[in-house]
Protein backbone atom coordinates (compact mmCIF):
# COMPACT_ATOMS: atom_id res chain seq x y z
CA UNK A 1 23.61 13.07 16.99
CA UNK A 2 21.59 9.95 17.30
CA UNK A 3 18.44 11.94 17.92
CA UNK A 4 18.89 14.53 14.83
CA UNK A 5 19.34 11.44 12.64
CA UNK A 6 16.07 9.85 13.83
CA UNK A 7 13.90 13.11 13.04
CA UNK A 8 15.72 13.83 10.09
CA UNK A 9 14.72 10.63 9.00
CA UNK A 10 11.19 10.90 10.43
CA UNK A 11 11.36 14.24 8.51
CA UNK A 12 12.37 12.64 5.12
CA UNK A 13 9.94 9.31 5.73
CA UNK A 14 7.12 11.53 5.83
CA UNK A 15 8.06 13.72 3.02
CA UNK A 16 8.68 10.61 0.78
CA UNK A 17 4.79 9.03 1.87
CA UNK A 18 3.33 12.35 1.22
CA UNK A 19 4.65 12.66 -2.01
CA UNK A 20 3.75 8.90 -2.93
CA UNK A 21 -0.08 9.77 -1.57
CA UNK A 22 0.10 12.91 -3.60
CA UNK A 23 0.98 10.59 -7.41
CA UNK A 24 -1.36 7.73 -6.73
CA UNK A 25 -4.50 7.61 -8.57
CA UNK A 26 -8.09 6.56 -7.67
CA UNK A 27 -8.77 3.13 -8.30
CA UNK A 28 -12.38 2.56 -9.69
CA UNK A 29 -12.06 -1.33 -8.54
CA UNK A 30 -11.87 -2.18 -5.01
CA UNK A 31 -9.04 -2.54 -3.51
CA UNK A 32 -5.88 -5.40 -3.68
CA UNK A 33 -4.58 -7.47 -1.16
CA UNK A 34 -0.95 -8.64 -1.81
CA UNK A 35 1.43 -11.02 -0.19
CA UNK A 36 5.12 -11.25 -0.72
CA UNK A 37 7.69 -13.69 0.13
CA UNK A 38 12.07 -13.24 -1.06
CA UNK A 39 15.07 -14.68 -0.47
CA UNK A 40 18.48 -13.34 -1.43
CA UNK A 41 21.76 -12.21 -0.50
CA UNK A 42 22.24 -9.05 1.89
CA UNK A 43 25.42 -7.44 1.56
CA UNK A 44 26.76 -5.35 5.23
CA UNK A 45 28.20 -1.71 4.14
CA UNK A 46 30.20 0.81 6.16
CA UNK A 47 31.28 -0.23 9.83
CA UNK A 48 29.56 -3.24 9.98
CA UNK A 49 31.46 -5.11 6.90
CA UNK A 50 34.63 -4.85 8.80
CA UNK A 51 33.58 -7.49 11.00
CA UNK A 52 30.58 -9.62 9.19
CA UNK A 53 30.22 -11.07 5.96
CA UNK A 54 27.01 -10.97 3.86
CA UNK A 55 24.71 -13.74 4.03
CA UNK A 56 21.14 -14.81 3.28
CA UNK A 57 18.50 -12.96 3.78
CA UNK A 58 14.44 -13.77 3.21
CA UNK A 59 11.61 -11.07 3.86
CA UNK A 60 8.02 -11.68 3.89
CA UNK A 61 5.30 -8.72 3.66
CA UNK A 62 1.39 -8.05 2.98
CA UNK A 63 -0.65 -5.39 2.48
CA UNK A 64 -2.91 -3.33 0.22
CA UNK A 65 -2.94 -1.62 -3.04
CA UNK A 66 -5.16 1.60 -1.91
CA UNK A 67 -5.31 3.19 -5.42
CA UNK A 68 -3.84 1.93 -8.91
CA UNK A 69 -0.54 2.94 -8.20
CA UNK A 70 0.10 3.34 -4.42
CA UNK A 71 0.56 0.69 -1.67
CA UNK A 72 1.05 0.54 2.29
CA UNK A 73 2.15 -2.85 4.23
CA UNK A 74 3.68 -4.23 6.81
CA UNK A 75 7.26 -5.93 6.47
CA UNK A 76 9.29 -7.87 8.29
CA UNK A 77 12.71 -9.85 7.49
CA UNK A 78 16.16 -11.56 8.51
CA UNK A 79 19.98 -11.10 7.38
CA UNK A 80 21.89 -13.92 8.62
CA UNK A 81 25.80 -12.72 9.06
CA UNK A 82 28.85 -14.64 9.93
CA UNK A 83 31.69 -13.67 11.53
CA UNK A 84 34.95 -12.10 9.30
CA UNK A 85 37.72 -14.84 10.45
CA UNK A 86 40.00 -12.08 10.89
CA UNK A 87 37.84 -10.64 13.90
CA UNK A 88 37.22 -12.28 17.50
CA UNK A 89 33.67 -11.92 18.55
CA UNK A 90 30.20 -13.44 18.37
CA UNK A 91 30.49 -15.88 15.95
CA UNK A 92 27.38 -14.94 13.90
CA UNK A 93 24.66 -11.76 13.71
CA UNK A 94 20.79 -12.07 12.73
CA UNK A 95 19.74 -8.36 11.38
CA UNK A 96 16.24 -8.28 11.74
CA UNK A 97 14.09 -5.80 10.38
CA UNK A 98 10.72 -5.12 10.81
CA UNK A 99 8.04 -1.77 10.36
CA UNK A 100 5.49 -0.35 7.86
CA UNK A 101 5.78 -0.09 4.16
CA UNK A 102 4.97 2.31 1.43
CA UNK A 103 5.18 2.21 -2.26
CA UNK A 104 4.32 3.86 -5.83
CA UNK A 105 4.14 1.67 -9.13
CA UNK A 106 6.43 4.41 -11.57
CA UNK A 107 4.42 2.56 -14.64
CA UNK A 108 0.75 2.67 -16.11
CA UNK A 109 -1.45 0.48 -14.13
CA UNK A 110 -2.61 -2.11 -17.12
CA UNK A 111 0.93 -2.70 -18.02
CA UNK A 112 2.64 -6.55 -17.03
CA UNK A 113 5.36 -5.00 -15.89
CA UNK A 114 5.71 -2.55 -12.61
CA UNK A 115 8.62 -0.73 -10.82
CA UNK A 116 7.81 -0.16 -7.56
CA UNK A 117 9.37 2.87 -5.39
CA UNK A 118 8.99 2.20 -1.90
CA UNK A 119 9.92 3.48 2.08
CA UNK A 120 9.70 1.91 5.03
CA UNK A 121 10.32 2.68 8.73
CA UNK A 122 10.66 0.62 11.70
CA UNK A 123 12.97 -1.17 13.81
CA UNK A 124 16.11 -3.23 13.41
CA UNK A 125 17.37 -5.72 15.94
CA UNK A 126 21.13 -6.54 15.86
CA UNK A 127 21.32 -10.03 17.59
CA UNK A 128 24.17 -12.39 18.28
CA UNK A 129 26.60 -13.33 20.70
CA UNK A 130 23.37 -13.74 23.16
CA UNK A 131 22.62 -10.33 22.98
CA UNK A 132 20.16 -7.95 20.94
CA UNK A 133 20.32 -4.76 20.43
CA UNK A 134 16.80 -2.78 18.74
CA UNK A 135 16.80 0.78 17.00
CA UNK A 136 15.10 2.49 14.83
CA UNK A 137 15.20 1.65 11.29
CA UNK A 138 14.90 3.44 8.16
CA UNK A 139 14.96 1.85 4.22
CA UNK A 140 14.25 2.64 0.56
CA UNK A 141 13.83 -0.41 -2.03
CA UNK A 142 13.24 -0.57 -5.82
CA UNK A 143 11.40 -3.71 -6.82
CA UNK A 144 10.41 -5.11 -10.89
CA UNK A 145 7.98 -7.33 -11.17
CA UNK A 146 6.11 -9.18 -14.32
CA UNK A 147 2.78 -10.65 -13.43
CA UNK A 148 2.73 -14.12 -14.80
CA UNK A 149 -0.93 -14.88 -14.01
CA UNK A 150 -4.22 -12.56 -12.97
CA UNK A 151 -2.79 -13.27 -9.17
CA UNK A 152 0.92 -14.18 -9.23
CA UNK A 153 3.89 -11.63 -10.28
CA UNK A 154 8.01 -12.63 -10.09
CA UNK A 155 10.65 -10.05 -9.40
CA UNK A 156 13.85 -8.91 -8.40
CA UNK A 157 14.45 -6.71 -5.07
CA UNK A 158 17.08 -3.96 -4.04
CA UNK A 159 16.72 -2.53 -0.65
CA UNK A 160 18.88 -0.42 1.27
CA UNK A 161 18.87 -0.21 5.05
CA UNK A 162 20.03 2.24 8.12
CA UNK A 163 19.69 0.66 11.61
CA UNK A 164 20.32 4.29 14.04
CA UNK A 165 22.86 2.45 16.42
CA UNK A 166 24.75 3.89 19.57
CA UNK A 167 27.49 5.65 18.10
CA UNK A 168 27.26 4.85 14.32
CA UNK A 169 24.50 3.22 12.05
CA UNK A 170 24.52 0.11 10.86
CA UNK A 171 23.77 -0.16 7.04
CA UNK A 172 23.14 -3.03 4.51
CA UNK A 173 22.10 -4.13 1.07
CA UNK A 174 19.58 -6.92 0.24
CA UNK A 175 18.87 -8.12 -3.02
CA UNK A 176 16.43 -10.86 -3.41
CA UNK A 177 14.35 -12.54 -5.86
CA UNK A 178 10.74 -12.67 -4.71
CA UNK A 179 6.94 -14.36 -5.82
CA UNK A 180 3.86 -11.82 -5.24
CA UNK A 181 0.68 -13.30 -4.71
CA UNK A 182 -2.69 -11.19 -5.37
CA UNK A 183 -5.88 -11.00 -4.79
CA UNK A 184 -8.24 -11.23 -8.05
């Protein structure tokens, strides 16, 4: 089962970053470095919030906007869980995530505002207790942003994320609040 999830969601990645290739535009400029830094809350679903509570979570990526409205990166980030008091165990877990990102801006390129549409795959670690445990990773997010300057934008961040574990997936929710820096 564990294999038929991972190329179904190979299968779906790749369907997802076709179809983002396919809507972006040609950019007459050159093209746009960005950094990103967040910090939030990430909320545990399914299986794993039966034993952890949500905590903070902070992500940092980079990349490049190829064409007006289309973006690939790299992204990498930490949920830091504690323990449910009602369950014996380790007594925290750090979710790490980490892969490469790809996005599509769903508005006009010269407007302040963008929505971005994005997919990433890679791997999750699940660590705690002394141990660590790494799969693959799959996640969509939906990010608004206002630039407030030619090279600085502010947003808010919902991502959700499947870590392919040994017998069932682990799944979670972060939502952060995040500073974009670009290039001019």
């Amino acid at each position: 089962m564990k294999k038929l999830s991972r190329k179904l969601g190979m299968l779906v990645l790749a369907a997802m970053m076709s179809g983002t290739a396919l809507l972006a535009t040609p950019k007459d400029a050159d093209a746009q470095w960005w950094f990103y830094l967040d910090g939030g809350y990430s909320i545990l679903t399914g299986d794993a919030s039966d034993a952890f509570k949500g905590g903070f979570t902070t992500n940092v990526a980079f990349g490049k906007i190829l064409a007006e409205r289309f973006a690939l990166g790299l992204f990498g980030g930490v949920g830091f869980h504690s323990l449910d008091v009602s369950v014996s165990g380790a007594p925290s877990l750090n979710v790490w995530r980490y892969g490469l990102w790809g996005g599509v801006n769903a508005l006009e390129p010269a407007n302040v505002w963008d929505v971005w549409f994005g997919a990433g795959v890679g791997l999750g670690t699940l660590a705690g207790g002394g141990g660590s445990d790494t799969n693959f990773l799959l996640q969509g997010n939906l990010a608004v942003s206002r630039q407030v300057s030619p090279t600085i934008a502010l947003g808010i961040n919902g991502t959700f994320y499947i870590i392919f574990t040994e017998g069932s997936s682990w799944t979670g929710i972060p939502l952060t609040a995040f500073i974009e820096i670009l290039t001019p």
